[in-house]
Protein backbone atom coordinates (compact mmCIF):
# COMPACT_ATOMS: atom_id res chain seq x y z
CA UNK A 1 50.14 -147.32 -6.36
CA UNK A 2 48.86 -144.20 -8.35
CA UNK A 3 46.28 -143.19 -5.80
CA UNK A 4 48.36 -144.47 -2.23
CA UNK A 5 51.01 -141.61 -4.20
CA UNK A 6 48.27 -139.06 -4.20
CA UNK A 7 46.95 -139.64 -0.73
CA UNK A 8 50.09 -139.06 0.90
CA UNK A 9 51.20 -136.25 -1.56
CA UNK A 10 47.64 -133.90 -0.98
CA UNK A 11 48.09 -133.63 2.73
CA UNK A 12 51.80 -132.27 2.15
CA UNK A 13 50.56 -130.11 -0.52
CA UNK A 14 47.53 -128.64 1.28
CA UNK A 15 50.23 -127.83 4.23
CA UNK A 16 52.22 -125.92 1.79
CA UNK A 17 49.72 -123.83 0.40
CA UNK A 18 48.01 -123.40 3.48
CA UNK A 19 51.17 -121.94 5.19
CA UNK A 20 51.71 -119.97 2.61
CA UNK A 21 47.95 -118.77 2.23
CA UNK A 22 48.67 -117.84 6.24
CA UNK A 23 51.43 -116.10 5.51
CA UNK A 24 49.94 -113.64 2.99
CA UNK A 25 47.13 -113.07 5.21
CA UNK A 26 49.44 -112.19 8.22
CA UNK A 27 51.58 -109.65 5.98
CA UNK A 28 48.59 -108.48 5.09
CA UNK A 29 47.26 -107.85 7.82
CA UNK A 30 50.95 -106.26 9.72
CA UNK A 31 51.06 -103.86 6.42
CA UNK A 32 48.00 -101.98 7.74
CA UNK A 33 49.64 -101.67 11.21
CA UNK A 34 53.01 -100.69 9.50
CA UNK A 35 51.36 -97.80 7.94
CA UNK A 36 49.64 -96.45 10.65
CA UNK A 37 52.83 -96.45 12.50
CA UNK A 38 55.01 -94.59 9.77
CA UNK A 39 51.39 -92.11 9.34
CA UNK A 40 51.85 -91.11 13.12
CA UNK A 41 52.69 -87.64 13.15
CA UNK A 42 55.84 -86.39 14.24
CA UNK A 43 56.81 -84.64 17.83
CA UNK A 44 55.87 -84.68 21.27
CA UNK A 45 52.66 -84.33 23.42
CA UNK A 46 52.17 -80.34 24.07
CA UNK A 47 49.50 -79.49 27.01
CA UNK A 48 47.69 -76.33 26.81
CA UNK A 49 49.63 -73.40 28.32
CA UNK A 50 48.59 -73.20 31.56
CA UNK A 51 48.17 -69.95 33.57
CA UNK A 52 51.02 -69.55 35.84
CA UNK A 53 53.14 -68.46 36.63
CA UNK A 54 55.91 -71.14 35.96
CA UNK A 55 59.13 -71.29 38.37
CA UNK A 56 62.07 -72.63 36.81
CA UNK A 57 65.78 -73.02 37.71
CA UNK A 58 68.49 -71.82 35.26
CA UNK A 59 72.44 -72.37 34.88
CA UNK A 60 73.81 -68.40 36.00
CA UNK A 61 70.56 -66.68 36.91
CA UNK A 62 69.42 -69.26 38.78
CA UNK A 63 65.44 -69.43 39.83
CA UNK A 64 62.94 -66.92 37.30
CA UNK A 65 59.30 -67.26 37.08
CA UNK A 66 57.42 -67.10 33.64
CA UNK A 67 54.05 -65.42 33.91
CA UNK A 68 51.49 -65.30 31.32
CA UNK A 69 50.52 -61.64 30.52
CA UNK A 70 48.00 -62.45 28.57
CA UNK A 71 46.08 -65.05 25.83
CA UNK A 72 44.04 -65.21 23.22
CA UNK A 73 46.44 -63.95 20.37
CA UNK A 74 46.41 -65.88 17.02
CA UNK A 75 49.87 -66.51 15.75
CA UNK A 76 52.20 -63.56 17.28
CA UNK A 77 54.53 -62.24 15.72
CA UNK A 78 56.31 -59.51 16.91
CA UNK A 79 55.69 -56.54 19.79
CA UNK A 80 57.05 -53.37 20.11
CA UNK A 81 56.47 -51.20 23.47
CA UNK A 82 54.95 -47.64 23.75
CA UNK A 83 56.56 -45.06 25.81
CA UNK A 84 53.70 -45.53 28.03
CA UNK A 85 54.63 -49.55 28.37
CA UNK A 86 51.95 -50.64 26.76
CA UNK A 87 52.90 -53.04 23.98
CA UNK A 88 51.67 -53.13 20.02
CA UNK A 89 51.49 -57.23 19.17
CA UNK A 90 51.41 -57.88 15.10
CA UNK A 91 49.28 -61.33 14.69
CA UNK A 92 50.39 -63.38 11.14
CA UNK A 93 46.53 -63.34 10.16
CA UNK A 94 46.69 -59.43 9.71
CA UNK A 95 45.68 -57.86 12.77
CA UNK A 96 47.46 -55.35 14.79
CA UNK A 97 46.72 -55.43 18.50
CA UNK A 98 46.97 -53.27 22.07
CA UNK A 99 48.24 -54.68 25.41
CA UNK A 100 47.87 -52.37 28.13
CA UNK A 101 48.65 -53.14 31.64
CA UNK A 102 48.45 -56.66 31.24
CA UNK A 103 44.72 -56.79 29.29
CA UNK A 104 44.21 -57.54 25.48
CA UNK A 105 42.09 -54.55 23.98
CA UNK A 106 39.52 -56.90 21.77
CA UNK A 107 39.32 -54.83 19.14
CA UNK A 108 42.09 -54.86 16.75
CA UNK A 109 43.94 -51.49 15.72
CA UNK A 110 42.03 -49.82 12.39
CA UNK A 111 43.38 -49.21 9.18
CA UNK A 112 45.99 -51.99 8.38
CA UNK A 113 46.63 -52.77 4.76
CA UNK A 114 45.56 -55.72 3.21
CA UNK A 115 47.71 -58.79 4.02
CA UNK A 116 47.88 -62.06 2.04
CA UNK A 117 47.37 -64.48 5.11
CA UNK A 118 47.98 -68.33 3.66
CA UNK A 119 50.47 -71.24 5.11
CA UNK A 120 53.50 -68.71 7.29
CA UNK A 121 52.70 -65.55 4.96
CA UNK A 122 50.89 -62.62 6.26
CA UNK A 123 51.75 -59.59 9.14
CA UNK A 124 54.85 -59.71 10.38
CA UNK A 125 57.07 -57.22 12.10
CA UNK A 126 56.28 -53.57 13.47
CA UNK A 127 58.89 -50.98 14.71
CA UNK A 128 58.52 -47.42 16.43
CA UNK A 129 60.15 -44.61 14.59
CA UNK A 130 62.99 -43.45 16.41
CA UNK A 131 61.33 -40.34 16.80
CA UNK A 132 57.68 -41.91 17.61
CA UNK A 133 56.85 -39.06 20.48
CA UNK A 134 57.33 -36.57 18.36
CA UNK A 135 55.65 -38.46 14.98
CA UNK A 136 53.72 -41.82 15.90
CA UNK A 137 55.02 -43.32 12.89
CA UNK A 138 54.52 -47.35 12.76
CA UNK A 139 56.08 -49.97 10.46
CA UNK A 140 54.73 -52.82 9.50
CA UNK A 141 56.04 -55.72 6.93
CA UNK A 142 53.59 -57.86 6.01
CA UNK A 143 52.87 -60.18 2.49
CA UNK A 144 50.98 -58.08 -0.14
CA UNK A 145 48.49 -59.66 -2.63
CA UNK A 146 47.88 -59.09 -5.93
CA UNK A 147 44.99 -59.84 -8.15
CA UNK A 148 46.94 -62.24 -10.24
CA UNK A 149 48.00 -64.82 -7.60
CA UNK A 150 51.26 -63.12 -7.13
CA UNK A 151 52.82 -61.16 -3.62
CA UNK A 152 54.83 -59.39 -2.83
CA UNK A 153 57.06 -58.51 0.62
CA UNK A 154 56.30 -54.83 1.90
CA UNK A 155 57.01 -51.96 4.55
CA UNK A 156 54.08 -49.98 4.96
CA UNK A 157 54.16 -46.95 7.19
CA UNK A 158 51.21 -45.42 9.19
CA UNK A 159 50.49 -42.82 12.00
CA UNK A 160 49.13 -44.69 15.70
CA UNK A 161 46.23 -41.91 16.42
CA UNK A 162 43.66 -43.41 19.25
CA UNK A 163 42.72 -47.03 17.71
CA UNK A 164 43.88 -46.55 14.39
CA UNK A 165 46.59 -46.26 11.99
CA UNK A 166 46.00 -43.46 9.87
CA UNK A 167 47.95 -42.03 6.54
CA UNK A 168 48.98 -45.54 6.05
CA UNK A 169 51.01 -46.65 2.73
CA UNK A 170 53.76 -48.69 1.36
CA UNK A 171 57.08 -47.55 1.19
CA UNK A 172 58.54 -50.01 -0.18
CA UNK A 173 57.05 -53.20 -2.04
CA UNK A 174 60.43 -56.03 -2.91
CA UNK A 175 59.88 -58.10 -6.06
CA UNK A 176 56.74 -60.06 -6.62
CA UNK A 177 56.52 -63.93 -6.53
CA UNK A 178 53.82 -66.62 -6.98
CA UNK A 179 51.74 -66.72 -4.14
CA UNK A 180 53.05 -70.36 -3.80
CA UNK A 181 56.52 -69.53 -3.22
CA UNK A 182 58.50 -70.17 0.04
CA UNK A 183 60.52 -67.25 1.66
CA UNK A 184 57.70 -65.69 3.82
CA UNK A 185 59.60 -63.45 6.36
CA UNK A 186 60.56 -60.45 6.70
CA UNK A 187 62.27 -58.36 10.05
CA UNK A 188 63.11 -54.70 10.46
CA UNK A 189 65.46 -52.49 12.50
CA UNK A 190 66.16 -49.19 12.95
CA UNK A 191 69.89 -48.22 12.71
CA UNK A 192 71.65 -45.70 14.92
CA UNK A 193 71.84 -43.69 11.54
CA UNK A 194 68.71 -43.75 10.94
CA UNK A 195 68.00 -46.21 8.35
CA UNK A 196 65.45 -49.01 8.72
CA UNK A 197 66.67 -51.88 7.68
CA UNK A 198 65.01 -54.83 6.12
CA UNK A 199 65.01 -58.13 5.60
CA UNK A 200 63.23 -60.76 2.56
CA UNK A 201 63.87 -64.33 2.53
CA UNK A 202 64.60 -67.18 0.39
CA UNK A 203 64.29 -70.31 1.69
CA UNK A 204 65.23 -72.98 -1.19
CA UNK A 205 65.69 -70.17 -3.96
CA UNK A 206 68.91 -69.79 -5.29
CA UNK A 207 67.95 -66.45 -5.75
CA UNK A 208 69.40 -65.24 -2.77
CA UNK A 209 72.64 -64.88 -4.71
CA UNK A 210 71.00 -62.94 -6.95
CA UNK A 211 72.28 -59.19 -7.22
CA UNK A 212 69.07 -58.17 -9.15
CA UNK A 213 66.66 -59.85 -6.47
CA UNK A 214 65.53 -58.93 -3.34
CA UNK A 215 65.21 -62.42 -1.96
CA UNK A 216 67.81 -63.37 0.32
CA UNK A 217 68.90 -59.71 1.20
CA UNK A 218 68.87 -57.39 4.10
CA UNK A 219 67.67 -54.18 2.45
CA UNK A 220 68.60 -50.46 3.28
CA UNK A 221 66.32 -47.88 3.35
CA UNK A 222 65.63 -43.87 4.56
CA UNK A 223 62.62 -43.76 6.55
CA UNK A 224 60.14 -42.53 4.07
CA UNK A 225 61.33 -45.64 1.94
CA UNK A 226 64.09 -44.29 -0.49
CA UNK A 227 67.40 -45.17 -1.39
CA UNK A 228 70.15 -44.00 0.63
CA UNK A 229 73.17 -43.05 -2.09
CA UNK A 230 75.62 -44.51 0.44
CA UNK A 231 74.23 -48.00 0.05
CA UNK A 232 76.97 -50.13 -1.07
CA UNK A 233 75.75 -51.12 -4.39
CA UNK A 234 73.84 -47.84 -5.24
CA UNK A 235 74.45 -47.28 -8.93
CA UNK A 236 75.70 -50.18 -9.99
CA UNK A 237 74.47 -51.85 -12.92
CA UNK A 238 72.90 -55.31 -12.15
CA UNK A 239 72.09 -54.37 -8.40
CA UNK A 240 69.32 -53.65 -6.54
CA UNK A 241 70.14 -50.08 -4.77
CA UNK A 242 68.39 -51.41 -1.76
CA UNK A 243 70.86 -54.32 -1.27
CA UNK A 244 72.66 -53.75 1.87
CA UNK A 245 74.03 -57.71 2.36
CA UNK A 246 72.99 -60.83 0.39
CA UNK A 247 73.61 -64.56 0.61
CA UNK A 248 70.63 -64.96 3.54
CA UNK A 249 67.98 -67.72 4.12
CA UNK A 250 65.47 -66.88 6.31
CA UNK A 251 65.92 -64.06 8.59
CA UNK A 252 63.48 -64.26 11.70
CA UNK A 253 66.07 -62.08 13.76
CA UNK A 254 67.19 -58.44 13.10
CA UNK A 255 68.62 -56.33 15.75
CA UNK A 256 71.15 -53.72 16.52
CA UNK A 257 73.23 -54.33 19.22
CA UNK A 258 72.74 -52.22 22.16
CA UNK A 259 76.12 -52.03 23.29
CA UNK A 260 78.09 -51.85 20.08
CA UNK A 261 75.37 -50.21 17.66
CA UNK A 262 75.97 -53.18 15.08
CA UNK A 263 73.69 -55.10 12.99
CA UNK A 264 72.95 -58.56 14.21
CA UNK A 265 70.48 -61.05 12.37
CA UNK A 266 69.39 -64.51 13.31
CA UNK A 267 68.18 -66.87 10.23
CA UNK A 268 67.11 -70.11 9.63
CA UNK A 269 69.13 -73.01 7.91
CA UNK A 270 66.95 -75.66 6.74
CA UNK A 271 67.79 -79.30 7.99
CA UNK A 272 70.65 -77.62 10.42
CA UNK A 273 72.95 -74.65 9.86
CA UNK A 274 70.74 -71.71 11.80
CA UNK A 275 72.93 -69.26 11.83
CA UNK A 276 73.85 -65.79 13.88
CA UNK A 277 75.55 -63.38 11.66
CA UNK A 278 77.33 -59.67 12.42
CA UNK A 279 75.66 -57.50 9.47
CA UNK A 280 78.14 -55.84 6.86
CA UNK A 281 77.84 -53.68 4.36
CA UNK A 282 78.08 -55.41 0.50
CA UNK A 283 79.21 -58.38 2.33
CA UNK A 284 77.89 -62.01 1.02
CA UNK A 285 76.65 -64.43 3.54
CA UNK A 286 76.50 -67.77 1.48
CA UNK A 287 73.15 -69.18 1.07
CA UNK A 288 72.92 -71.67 -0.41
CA UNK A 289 75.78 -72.32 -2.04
CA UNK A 290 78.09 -72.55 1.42
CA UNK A 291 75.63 -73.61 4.48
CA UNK A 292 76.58 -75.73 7.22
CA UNK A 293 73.13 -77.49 7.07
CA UNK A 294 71.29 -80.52 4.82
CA UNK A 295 68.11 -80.53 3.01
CA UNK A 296 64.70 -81.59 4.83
CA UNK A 297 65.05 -85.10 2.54
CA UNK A 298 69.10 -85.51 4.11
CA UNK A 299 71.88 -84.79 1.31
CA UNK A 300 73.95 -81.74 1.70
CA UNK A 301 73.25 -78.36 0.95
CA UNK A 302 76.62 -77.46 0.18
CA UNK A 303 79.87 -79.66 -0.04
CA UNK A 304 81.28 -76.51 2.05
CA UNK A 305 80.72 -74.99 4.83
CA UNK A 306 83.28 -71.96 4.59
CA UNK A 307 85.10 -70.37 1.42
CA UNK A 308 86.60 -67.05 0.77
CA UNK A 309 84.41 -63.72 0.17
CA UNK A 310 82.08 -65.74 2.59
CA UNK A 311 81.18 -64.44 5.57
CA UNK A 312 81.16 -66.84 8.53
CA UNK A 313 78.94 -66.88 11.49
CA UNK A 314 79.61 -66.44 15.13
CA UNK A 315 77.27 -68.94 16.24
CA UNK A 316 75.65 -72.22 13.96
CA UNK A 317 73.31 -75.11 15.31
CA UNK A 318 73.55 -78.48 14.30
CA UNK A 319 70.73 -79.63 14.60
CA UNK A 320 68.60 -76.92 14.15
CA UNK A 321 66.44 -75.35 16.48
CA UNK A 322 64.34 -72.74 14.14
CA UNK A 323 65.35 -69.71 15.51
CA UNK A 324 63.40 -67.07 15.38
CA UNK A 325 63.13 -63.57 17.34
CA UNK A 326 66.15 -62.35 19.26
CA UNK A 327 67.50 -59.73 21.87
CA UNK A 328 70.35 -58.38 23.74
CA UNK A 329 69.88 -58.70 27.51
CA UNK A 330 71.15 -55.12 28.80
CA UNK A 331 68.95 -54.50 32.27
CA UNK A 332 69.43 -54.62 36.08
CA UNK A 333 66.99 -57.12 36.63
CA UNK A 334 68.92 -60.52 35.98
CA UNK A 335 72.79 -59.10 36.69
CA UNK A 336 74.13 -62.88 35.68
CA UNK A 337 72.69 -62.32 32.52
CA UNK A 338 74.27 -59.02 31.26
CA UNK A 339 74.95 -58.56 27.14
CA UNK A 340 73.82 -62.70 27.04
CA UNK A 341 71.91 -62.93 23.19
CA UNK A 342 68.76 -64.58 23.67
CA UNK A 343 67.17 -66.26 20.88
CA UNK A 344 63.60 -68.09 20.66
CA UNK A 345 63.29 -71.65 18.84
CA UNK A 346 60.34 -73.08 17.42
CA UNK A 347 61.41 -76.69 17.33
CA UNK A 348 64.59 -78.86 17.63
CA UNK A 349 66.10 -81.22 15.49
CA UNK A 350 62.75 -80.74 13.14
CA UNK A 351 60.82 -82.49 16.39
CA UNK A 352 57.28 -80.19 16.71
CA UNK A 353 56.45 -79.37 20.31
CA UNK A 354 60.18 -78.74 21.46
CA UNK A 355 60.11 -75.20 21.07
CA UNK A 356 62.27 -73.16 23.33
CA UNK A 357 64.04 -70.18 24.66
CA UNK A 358 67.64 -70.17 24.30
CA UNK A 359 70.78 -68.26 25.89
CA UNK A 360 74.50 -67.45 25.00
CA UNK A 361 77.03 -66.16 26.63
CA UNK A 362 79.36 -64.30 24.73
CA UNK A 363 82.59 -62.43 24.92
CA UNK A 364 82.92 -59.30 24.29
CA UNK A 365 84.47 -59.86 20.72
CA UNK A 366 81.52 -61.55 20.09
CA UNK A 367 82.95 -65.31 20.48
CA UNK A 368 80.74 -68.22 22.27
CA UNK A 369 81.33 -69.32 25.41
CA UNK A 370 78.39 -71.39 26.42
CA UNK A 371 74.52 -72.06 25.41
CA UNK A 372 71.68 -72.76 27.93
CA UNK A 373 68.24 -74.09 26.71
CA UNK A 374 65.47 -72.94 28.59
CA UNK A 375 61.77 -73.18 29.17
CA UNK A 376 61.88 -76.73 26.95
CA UNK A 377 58.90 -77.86 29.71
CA UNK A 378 56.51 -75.17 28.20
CA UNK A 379 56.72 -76.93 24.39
CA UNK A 380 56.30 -73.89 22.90
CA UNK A 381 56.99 -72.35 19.69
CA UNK A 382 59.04 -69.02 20.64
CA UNK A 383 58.62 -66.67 18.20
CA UNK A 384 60.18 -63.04 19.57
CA UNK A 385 62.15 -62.36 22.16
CA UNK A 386 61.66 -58.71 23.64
CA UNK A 387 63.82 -56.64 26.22
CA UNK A 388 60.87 -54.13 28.59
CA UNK A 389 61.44 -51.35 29.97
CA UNK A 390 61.03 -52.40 32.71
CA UNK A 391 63.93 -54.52 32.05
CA UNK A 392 62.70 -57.98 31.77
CA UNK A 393 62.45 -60.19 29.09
CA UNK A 394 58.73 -61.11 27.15
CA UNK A 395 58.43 -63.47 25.11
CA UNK A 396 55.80 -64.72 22.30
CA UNK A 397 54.34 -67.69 21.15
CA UNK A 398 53.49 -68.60 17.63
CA UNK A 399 50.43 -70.84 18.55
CA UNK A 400 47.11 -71.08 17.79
CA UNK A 401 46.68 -69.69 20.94
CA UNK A 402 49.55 -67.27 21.68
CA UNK A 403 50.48 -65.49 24.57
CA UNK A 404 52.72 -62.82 26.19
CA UNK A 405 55.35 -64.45 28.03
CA UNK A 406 57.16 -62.33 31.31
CA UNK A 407 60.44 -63.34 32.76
CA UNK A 408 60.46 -62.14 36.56
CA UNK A 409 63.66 -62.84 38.56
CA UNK A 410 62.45 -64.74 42.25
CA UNK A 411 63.39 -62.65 45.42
């Protein structure tokens, strides 16, 4: 009885443990293939740029060719043009280089200061002084190291004679950080009173808030770097003098408007809630205690997205698209897209290779009408966005491999 009992019970018991030996090997074995899966990187195929020129059709101006002007650039990030059109091109690693009629000079201007170059820190804007004819001033902001791991956002100021910047120093130096701390931007303007204003970012730091912190802040400054009295918290106890507005992210846009002489900025939320903003003076823009956007892990920034004392923002994207760079359209050369803002993105919905150029019509109280996205086929990362004076519109691109974008209308 006893072993008739075992003889039918071992074949029942082998199929149990051998299903559930099977079973453990096939997990396994799919746990593997489930982590490759989740390991896959993020975004879309991008293709090389190719050499152009590109034709494309748009909503209002209808059919515009992209040309390449040139290659070979390593991380652009912002050009200003020379009264003789040729174009000054910063590059994040630290160089400063020359684009005349169309060629890349190979040797980078002389005499730059030394720039702290690690993760998105290093050169970053350049400006003309209103007066560069007469002067040959050039601005630069760019991350400054120091020898005890710390940097430091700063406006130097130089003189453009042949290949090099001579006389060059910094005017201004904003508070120093760890050299592992977020917040690496930093754009400039001229005013049509003749300040230069400046911008520092924050990124996740509260201390954009912060009236005795630079972070966060568009700054106000003369053009040798001082304090202008009028500032509107000049000589008050607990301010920096310097503070012009505060409550800011990331500014990668800073212009003044060409039609009504304000200040205009651009700035990155986080997960969501990039923002446009009309510059006032001593006014608080609400980072990050009112944002309309999330964190990168989901959850909220803010429970708000408005309150009073806050200013609020004429345009906000949800997602976001990472603006960065940004211009006033104000030539002859595309009519249908007279005083449209054009802003550059350098990825949508936190997707890598869906960089963009975008479009918005506006009225003229400064109220959206409509958006266009453009230039999505090229997948890439727009990082200024440049009226010539020859009155079309060039373009950068923060890769590897930058370029020099041209707009052309098609006859």
């Amino acid at each position: 009885m006893q072993h008739a009992y075992l003889k039918r019970a071992i074949p029942t018991w082998l199929a149990v443990a051998l299903t559930i030996f099977a079973v453990a090997v096939g997990t396994a074995q799919q746990v593997p293939q489930q982590e490759k899966q989740q390991k896959q990187p993020i975004g879309v195929p991008v293709p090389p740029l190719g050499d152009g020129p590109f034709v494309f059709d748009t909503a209002e101006q209808h059919r515009i060719r992209v040309s390449v002007v040139t290659k070979g650039l390593s991380h652009p990030w912002s050009l200003a043009f020379l009264p003789d059109g040729s174009m000054l091109v910063t590059e994040r690693p630290g160089r400063l280089r020359t684009i005349r009629d169309g060629k890349l000079d190979p040797r980078p201007i002389g005499g730059l200061p030394k720039v702290l170059a690690i993760q998105l820190a290093g050169l970053m804007d350049v400006a003309l002084h209103p007066k560069f004819a007469e002067n040959k001033l050039v601005y630069l902001t760019y991350n400054k190291p120091a020898e005890n791991k710390r940097v430091a956002t700063a406006l130097a100021r130089g003189r453009l004679e042949g290949a090099a910047l001579t006389d060059v120093r910094d005017i201004f130096v904003a508070d120093w950080l760890p050299d592992n701390a977020n917040g690496y931007n930093s754009r400039m303007a001229f005013g049509r009173d003749g300040m230069i204003y400046v911008t520092n970012g924050a990124s996740n730091s509260d201390s954009a808030q912060d009236p005795n912190s630079h972070r966060g802040k568009v700054l106000r400054l003369r053009d040798d770097g001082t304090v202008p009295p009028d500032n509107p918290f000049f000589g008050r106890a607990g301010y920096k003098p310097e503070i012009y507005s505060l409550g800011h992210r990331n500014t990668l846009g800073l212009i003044v408007h060409p039609v009504t002489g304000a200040l205009w900025n651009n700035e990155n939320g986080p997960n969501g809630g990039d923002e446009i903003n009309i510059i006032l003076p001593g006014r608080n823009y609400g980072w990050p205690v009112v944002s309309y956007g999330r964190s990168y892990e989901g959850p909220r920034i803010s429970e708000v997205s408005s309150r009073q004392g806050i200013e609020e923002p004429i345009v906000v994207w949800l997602p976001s698209i990472a603006v960065s760079g940004m211009a006033v359209y104000t030539g002859d050369r595309f009519p249908a897209w007279k005083n449209n803002v054009f802003v550059g993105s350098m990825r949508t919905g936190e997707i890598p290779g869906t960089g963009h150029l975008e479009r918005i019509v506006m009225t003229a109280k400064a109220e959206e009408l409509r958006r266009e996205t453009m230039l999505t086929e090229l997948h890439q990362r727009i990082r200024d966005v440049r009226q010539g004076p020859d009155g079309l519109l060039y373009l950068l691109t923060d890769e590897d491999e930058g370029a020099v974008l041209r707009i052309e209308p098609v006859p």
